[in-house]
C-alpha atoms as a PDB file:
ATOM      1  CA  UNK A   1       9.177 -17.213 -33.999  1.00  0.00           C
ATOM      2  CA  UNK A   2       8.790 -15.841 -37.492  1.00  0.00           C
ATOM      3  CA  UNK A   3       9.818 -11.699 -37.939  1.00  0.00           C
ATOM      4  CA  UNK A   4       7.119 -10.252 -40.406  1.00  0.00           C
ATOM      5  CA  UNK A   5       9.588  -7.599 -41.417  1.00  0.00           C
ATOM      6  CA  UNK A   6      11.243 -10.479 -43.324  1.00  0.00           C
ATOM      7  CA  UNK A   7       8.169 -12.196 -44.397  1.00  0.00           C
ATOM      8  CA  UNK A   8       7.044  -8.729 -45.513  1.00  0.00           C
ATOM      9  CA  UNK A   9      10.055  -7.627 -47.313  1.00  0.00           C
ATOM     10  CA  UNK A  10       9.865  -4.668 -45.292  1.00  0.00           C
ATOM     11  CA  UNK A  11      13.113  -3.119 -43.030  1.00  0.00           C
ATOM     12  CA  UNK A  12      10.815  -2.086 -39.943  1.00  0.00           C
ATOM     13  CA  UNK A  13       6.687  -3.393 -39.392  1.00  0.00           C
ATOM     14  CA  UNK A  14       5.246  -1.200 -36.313  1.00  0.00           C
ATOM     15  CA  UNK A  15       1.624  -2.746 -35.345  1.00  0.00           C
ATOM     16  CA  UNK A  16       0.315  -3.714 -32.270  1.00  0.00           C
ATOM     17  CA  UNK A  17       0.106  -7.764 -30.852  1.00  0.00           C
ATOM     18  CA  UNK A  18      -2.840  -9.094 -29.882  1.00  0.00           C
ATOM     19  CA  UNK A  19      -1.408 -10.792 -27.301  1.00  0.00           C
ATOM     20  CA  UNK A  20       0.072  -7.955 -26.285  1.00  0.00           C
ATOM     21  CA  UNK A  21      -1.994  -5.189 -25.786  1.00  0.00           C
ATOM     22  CA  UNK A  22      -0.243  -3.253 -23.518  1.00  0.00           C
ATOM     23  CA  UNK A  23       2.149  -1.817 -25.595  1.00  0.00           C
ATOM     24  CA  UNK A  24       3.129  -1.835 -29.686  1.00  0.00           C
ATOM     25  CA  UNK A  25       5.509  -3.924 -31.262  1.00  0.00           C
ATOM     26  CA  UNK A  26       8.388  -2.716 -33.664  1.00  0.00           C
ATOM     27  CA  UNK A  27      10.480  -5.451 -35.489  1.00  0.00           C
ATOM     28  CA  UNK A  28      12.764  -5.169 -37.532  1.00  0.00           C
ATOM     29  CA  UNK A  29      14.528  -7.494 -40.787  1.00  0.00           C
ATOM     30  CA  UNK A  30      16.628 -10.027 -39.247  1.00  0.00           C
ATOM     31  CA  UNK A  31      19.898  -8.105 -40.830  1.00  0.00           C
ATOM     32  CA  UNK A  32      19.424  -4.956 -39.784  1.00  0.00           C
ATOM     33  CA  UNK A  33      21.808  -3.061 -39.493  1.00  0.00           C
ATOM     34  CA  UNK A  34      22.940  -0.886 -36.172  1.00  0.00           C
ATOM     35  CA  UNK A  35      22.413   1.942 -37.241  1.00  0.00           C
ATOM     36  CA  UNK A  36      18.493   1.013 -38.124  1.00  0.00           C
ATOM     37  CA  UNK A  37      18.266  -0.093 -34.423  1.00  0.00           C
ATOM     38  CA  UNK A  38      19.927   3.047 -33.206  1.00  0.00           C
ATOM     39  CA  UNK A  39      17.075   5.405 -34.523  1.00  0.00           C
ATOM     40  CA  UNK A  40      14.499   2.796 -32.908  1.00  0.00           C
ATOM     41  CA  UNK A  41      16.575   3.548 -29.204  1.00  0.00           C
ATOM     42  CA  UNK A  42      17.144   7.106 -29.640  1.00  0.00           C
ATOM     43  CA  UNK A  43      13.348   7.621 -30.328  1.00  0.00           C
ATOM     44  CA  UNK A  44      12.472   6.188 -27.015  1.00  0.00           C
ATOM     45  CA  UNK A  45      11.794   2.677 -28.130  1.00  0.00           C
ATOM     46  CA  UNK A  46      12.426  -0.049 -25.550  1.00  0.00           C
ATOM     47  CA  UNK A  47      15.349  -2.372 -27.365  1.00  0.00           C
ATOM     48  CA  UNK A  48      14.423  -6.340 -26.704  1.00  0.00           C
ATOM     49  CA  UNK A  49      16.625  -9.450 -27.530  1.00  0.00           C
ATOM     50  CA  UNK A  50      15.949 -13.493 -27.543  1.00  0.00           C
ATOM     51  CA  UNK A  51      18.085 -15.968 -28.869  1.00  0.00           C
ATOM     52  CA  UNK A  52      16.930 -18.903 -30.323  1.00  0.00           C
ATOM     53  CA  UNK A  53      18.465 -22.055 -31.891  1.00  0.00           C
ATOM     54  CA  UNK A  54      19.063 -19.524 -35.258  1.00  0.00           C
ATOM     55  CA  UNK A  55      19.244 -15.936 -35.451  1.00  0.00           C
ATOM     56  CA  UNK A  56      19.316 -14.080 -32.395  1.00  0.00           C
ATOM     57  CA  UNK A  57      15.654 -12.273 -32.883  1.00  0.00           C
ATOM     58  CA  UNK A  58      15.610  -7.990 -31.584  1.00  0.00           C
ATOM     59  CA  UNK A  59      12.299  -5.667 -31.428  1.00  0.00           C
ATOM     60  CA  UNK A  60      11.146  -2.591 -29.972  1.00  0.00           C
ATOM     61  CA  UNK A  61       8.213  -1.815 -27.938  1.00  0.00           C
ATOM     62  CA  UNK A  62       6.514   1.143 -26.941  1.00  0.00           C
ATOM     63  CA  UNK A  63       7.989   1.839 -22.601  1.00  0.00           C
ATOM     64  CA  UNK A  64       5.548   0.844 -20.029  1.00  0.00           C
ATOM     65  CA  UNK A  65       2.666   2.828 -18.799  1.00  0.00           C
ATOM     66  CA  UNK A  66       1.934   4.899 -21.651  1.00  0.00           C
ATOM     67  CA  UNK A  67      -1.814   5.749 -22.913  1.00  0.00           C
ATOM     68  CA  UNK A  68      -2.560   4.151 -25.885  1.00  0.00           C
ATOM     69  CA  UNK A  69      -2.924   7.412 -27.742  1.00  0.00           C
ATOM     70  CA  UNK A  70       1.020   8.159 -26.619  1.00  0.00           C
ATOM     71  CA  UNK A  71       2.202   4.979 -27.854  1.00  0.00           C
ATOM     72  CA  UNK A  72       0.703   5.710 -31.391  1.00  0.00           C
ATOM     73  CA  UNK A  73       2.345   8.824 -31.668  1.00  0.00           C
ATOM     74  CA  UNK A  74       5.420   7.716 -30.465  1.00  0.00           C
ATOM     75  CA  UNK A  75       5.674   4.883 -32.690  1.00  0.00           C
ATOM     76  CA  UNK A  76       4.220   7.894 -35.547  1.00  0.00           C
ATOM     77  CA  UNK A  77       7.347  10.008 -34.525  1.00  0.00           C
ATOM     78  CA  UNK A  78       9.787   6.823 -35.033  1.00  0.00           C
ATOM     79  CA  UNK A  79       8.791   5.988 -38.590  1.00  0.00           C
ATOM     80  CA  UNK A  80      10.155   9.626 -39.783  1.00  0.00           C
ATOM     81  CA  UNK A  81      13.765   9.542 -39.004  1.00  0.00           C
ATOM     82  CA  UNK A  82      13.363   6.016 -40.629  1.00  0.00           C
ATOM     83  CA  UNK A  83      12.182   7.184 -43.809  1.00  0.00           C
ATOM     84  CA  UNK A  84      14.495   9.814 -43.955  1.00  0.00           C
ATOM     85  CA  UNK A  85      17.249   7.467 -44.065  1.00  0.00           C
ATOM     86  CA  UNK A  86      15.659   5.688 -46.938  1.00  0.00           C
ATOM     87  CA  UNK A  87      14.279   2.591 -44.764  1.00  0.00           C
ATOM     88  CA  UNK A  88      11.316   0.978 -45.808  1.00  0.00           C
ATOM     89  CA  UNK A  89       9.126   0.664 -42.910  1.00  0.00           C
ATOM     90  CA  UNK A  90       5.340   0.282 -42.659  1.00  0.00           C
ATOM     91  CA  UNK A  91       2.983   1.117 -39.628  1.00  0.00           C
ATOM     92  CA  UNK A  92      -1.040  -0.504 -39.019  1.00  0.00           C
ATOM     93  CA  UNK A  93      -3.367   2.664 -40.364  1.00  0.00           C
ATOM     94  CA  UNK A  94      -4.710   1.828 -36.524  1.00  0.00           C
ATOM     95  CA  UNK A  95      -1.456   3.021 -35.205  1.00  0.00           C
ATOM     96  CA  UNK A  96      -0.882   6.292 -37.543  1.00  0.00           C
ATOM     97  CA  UNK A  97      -1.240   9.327 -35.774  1.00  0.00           C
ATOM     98  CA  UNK A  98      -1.886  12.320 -37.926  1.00  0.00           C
ATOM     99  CA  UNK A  99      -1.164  15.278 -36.065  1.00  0.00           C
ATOM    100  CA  UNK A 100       1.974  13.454 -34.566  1.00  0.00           C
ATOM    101  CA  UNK A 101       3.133  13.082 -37.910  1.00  0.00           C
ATOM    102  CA  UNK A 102       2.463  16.858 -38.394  1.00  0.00           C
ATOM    103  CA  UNK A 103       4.513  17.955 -35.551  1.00  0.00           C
ATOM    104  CA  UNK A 104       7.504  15.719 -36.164  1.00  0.00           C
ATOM    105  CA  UNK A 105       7.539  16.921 -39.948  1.00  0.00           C
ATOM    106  CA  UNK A 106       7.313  20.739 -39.153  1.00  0.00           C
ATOM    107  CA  UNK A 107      10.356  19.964 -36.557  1.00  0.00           C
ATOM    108  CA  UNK A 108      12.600  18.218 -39.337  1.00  0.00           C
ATOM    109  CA  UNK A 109      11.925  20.997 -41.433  1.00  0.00           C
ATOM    110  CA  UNK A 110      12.554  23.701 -38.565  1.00  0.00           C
ATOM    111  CA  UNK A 111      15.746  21.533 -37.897  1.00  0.00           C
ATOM    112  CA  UNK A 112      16.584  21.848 -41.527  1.00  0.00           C
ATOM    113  CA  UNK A 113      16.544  25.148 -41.769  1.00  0.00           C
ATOM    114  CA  UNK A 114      18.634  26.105 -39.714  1.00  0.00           C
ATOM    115  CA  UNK A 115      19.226  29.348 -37.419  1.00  0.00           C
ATOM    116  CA  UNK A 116      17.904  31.633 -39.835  1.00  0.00           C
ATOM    117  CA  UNK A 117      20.680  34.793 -40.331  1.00  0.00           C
ATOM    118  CA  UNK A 118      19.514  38.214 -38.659  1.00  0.00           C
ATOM    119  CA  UNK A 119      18.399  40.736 -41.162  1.00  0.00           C
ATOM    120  CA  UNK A 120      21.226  43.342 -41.911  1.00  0.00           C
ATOM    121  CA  UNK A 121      20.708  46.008 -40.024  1.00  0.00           C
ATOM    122  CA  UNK A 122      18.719  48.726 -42.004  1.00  0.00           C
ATOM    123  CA  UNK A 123      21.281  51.724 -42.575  1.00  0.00           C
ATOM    124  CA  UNK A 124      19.124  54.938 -41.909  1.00  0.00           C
ATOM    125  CA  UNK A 125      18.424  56.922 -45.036  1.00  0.00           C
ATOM    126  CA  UNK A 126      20.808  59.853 -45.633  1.00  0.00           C
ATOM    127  CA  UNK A 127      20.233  63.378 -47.331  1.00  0.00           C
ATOM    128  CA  UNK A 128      22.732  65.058 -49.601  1.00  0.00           C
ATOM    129  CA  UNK A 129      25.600  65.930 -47.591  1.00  0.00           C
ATOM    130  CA  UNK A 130      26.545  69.551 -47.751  1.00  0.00           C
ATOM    131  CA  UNK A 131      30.117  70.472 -47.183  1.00  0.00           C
ATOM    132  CA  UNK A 132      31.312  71.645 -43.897  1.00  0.00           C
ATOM    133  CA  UNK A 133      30.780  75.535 -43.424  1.00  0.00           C
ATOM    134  CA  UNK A 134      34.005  77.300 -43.392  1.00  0.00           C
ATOM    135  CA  UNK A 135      33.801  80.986 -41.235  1.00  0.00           C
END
């Protein structure tokens, strides 16, 4: 089983099989580190294993019983966190889904940010003070 990742020189490849329609396929290089895998999981990607007479081959896939328009923009969403942590990682044009890309952009940004600091509080104007009246 050959990983295109490798033969692409790429860290993560996100397309869909054609033997696999129901769902799209995530590999990534054969020496990829944990921490490349981990942002696959924690973006809701389905972690898969086999072991063959070599190295022991791992991919993603989009969950089960998602529309095929959810499984684009959930494999959209998982590229950013990728390229944020400088992996190189390309996605099929077919799978790209603009306005997912969009939202997941504004929220890193919202996210980076921060809580935004309450305005001081405006101190109300105040006239000439007159001294205090003496009888």
């Amino acid at each position: 089983m050959g990983n295109l990742a490798d033969e692409a020189g790429t860290d993560v490849e996100i397309y869909r099989r054609a033997h696999t329609p129901g769902s799209i396929h995530i590999v990534s290089r054969s020496d990829a580190p944990e921490d490349l895998l981990a942002l696959l999981d924690r973006a809701g990607l389905e972690r898969h294993t086999e072991a063959t007479s070599g190295p022991v081959y791992i991919w993603h896939e989009t969950p089960d019983g998602l529309t095929e328009k959810a499984q684009n923009q959930l494999a959209t969403r998982a590229a950013l966190p990728l390229l944020i942590a400088d992996y190189n990682v390309n996605i099929d044009p077919d799978i790209y889904d603009v306005t997912a890309w969009a939202q997941a952009m504004a929220e890193h940004r919202q996210r980076q940010a921060g809580p935004r600091a309450a305005p001081p509080a405006a101190i109300p104007p105040q006239g000439p003070s007159s001294p205090p009246r003496s009888r």
